[in-house]
N, C-alpha and C. Protein backbone atom coordinates (compact mmCIF):
# COMPACT_ATOMS: atom_id res chain seq x y z
N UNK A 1 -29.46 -153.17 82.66
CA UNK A 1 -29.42 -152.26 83.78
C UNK A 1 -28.28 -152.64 84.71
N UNK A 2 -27.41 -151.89 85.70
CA UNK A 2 -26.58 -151.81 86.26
C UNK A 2 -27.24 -151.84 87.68
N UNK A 3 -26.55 -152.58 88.63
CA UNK A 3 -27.41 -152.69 89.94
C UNK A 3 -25.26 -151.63 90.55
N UNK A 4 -26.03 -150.53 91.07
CA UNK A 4 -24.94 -149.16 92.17
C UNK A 4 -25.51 -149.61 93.11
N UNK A 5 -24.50 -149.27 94.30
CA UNK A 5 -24.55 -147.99 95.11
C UNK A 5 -25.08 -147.27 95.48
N UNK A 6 -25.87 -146.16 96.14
CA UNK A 6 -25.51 -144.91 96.11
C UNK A 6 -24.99 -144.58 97.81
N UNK A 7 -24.51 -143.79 98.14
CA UNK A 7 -23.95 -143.51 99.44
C UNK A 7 -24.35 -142.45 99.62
N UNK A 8 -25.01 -142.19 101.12
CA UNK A 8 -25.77 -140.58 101.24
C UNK A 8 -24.82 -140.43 102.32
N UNK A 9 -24.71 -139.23 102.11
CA UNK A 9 -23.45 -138.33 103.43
C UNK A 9 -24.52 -136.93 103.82
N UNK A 10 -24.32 -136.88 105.46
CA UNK A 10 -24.30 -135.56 106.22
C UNK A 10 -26.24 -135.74 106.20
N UNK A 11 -26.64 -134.28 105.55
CA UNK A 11 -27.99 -134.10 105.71
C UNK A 11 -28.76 -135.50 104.50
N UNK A 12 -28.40 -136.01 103.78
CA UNK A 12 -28.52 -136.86 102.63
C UNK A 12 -28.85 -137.86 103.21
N UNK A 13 -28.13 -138.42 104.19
CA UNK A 13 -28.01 -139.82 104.87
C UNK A 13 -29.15 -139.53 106.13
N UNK A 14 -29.33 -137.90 106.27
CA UNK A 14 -30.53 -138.64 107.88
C UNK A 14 -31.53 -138.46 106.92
N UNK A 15 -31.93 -138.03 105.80
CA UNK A 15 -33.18 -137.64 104.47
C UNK A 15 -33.47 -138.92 104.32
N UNK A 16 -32.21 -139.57 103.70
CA UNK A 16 -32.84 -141.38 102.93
C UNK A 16 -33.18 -142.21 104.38
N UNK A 17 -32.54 -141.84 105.31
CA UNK A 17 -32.61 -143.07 106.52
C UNK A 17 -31.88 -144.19 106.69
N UNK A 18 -30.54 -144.16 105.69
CA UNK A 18 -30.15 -145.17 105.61
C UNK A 18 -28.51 -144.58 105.33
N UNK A 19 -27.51 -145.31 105.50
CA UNK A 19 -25.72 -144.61 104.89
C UNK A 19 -25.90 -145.31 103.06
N UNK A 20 -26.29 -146.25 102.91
CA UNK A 20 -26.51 -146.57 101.75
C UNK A 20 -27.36 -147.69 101.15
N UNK A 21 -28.07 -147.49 99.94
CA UNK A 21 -28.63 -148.35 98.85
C UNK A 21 -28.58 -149.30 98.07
N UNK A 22 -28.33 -150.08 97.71
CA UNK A 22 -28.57 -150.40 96.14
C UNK A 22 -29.98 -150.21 95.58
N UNK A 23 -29.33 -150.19 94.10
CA UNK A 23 -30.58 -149.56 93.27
C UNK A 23 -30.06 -150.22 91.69
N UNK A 24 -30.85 -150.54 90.85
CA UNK A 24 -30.51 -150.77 89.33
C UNK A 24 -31.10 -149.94 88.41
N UNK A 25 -30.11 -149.16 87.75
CA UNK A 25 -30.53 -148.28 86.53
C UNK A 25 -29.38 -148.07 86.08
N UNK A 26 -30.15 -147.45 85.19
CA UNK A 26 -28.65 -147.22 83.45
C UNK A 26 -27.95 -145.87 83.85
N UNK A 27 -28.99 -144.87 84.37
CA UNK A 27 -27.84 -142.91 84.03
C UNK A 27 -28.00 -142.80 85.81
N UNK A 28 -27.47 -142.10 85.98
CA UNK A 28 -27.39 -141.42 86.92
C UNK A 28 -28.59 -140.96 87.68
N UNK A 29 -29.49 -139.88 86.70
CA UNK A 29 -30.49 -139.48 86.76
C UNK A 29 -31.46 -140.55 87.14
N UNK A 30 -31.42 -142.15 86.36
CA UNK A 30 -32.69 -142.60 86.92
C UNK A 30 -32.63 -143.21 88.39
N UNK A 31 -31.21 -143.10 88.76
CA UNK A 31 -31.02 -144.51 89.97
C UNK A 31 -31.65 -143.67 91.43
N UNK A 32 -30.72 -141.93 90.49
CA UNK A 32 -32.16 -141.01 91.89
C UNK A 32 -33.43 -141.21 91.76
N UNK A 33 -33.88 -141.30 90.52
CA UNK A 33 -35.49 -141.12 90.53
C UNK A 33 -35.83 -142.80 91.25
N UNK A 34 -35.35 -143.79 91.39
CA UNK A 34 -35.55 -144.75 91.86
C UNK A 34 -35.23 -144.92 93.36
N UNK A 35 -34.40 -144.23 93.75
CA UNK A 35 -33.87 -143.92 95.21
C UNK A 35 -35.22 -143.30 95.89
N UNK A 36 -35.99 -142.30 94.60
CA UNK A 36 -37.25 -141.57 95.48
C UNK A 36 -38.21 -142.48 95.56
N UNK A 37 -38.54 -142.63 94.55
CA UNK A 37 -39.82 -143.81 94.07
C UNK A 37 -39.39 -144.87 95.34
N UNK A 38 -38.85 -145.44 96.20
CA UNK A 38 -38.62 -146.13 96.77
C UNK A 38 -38.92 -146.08 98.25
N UNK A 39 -39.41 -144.59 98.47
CA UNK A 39 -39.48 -144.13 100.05
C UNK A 39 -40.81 -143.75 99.50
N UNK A 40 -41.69 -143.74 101.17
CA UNK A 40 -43.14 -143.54 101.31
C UNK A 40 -43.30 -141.83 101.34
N UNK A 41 -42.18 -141.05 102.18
CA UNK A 41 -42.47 -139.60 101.69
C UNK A 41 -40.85 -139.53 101.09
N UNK A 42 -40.83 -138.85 100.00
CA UNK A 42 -39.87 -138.20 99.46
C UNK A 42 -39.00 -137.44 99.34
N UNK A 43 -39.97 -136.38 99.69
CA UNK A 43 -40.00 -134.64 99.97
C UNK A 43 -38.75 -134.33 100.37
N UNK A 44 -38.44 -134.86 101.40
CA UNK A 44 -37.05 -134.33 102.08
C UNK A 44 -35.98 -134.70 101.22
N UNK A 45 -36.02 -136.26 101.09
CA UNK A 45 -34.57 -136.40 100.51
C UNK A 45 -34.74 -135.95 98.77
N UNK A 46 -35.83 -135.79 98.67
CA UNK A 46 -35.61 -134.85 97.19
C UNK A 46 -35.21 -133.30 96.92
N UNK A 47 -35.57 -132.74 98.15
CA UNK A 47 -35.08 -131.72 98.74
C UNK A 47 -33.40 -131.41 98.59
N UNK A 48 -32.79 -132.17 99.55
CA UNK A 48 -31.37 -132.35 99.50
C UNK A 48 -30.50 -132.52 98.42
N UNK A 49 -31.55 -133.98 97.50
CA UNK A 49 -30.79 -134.04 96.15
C UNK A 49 -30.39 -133.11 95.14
N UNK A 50 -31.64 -131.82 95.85
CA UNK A 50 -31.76 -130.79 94.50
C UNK A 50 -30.60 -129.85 95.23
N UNK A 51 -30.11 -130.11 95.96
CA UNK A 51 -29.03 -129.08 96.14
C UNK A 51 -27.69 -129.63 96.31
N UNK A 52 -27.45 -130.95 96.19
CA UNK A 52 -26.29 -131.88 96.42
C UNK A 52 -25.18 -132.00 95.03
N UNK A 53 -24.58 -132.28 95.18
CA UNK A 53 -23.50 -132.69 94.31
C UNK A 53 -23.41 -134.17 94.44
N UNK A 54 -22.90 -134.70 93.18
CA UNK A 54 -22.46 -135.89 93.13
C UNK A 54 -21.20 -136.76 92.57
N UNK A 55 -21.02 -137.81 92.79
CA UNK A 55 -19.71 -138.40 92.36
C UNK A 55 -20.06 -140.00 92.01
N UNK A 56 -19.65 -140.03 90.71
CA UNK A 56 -19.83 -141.60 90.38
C UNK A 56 -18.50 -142.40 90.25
N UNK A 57 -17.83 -143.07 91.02
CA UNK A 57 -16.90 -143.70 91.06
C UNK A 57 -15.54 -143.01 91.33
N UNK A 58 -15.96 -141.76 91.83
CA UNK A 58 -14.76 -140.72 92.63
C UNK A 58 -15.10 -139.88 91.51
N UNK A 59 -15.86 -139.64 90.78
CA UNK A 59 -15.40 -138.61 89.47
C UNK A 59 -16.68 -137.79 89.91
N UNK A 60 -16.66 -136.17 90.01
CA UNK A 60 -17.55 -135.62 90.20
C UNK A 60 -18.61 -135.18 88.67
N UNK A 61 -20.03 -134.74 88.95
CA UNK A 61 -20.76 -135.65 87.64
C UNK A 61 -21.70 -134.16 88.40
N UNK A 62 -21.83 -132.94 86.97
CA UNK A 62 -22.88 -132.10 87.34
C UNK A 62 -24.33 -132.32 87.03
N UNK A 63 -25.44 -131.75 87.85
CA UNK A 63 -26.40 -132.17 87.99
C UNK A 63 -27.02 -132.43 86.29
N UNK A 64 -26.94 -131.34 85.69
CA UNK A 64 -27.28 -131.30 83.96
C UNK A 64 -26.47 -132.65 83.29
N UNK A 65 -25.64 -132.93 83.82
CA UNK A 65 -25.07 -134.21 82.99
C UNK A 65 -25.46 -135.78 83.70
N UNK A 66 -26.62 -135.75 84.60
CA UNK A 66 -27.02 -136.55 85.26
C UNK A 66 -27.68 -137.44 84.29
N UNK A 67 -28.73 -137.15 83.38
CA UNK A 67 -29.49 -138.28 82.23
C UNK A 67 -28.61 -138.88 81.53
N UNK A 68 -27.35 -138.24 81.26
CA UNK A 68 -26.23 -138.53 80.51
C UNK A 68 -25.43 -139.59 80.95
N UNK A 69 -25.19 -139.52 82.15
CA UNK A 69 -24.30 -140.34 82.96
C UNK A 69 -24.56 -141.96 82.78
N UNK A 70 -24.17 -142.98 82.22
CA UNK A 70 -24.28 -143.64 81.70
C UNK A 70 -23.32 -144.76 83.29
N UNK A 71 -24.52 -145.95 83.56
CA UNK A 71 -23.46 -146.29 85.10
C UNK A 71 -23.36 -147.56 84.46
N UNK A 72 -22.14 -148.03 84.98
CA UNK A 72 -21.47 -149.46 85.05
C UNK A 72 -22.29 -150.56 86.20
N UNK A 73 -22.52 -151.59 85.67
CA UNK A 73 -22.47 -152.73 87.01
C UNK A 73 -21.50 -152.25 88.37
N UNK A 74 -21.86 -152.08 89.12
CA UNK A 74 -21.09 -152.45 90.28
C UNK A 74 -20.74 -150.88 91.00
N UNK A 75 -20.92 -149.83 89.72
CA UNK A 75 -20.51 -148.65 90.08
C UNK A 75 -21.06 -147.64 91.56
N UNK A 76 -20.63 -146.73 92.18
CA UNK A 76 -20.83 -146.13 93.42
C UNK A 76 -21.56 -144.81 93.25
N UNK A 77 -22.04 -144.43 93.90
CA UNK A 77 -22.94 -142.83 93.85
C UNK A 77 -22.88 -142.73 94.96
N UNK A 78 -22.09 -141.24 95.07
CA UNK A 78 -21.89 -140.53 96.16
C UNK A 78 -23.08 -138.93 96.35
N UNK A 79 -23.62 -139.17 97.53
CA UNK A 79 -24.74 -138.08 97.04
C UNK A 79 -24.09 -137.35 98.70
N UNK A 80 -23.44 -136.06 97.77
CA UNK A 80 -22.69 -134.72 98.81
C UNK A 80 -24.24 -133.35 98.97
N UNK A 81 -24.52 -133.20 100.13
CA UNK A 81 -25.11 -132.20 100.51
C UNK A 81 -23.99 -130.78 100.69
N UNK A 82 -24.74 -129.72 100.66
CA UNK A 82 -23.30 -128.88 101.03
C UNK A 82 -23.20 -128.88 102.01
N UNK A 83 -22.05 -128.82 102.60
CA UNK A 83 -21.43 -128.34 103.89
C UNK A 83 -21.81 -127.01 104.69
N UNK A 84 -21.37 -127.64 105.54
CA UNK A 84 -21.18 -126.12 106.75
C UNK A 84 -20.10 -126.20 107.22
N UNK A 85 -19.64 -125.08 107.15
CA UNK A 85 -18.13 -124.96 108.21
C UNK A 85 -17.47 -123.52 108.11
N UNK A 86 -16.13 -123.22 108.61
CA UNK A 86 -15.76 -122.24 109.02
C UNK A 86 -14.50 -122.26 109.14
């Protein structure tokens, strides 16, 4: 297992309560499911996740290719909510 990262930005970061994590898992997919499993209510920042984008080591990574995503030791997760702006 790979001990990341993950970095929450905007609505992501007031959801987890924190700017960032560590967490150890192998894909992508599990280091979120461990990011949840890790908080007493969930709800919200699972909320966000389901509408966020992400980036593993600057490389953007779609949600369907998340089980796939295969992480390195040391690697970063960037968890993007969408924006607002104008």
């Amino acid at each position: 297992m790979a001990k990341v990262t993950i970095r929450y930005w905007a609505a992501a970061k007031d959801a987890a309560g924190t700017p960032e994590e560590s967490v150890e898992a192998e894909t992508l997919a599990s280091a979120l499911a461990v990011a949840l499993a890790g908080r007493a209510s969930p709800d919200r920042l699972k909320q966000v996740m389901e509408r966020s984008s992400f980036l593993v080591n600057a490389l953007p990574v779609r949600r369907v290719a998340a089980a796939g995503t295969i992480l390195e030791d040391g690697a970063t997760i960037e968890v993007l909510p969408p924006f607002a702006g104008g």
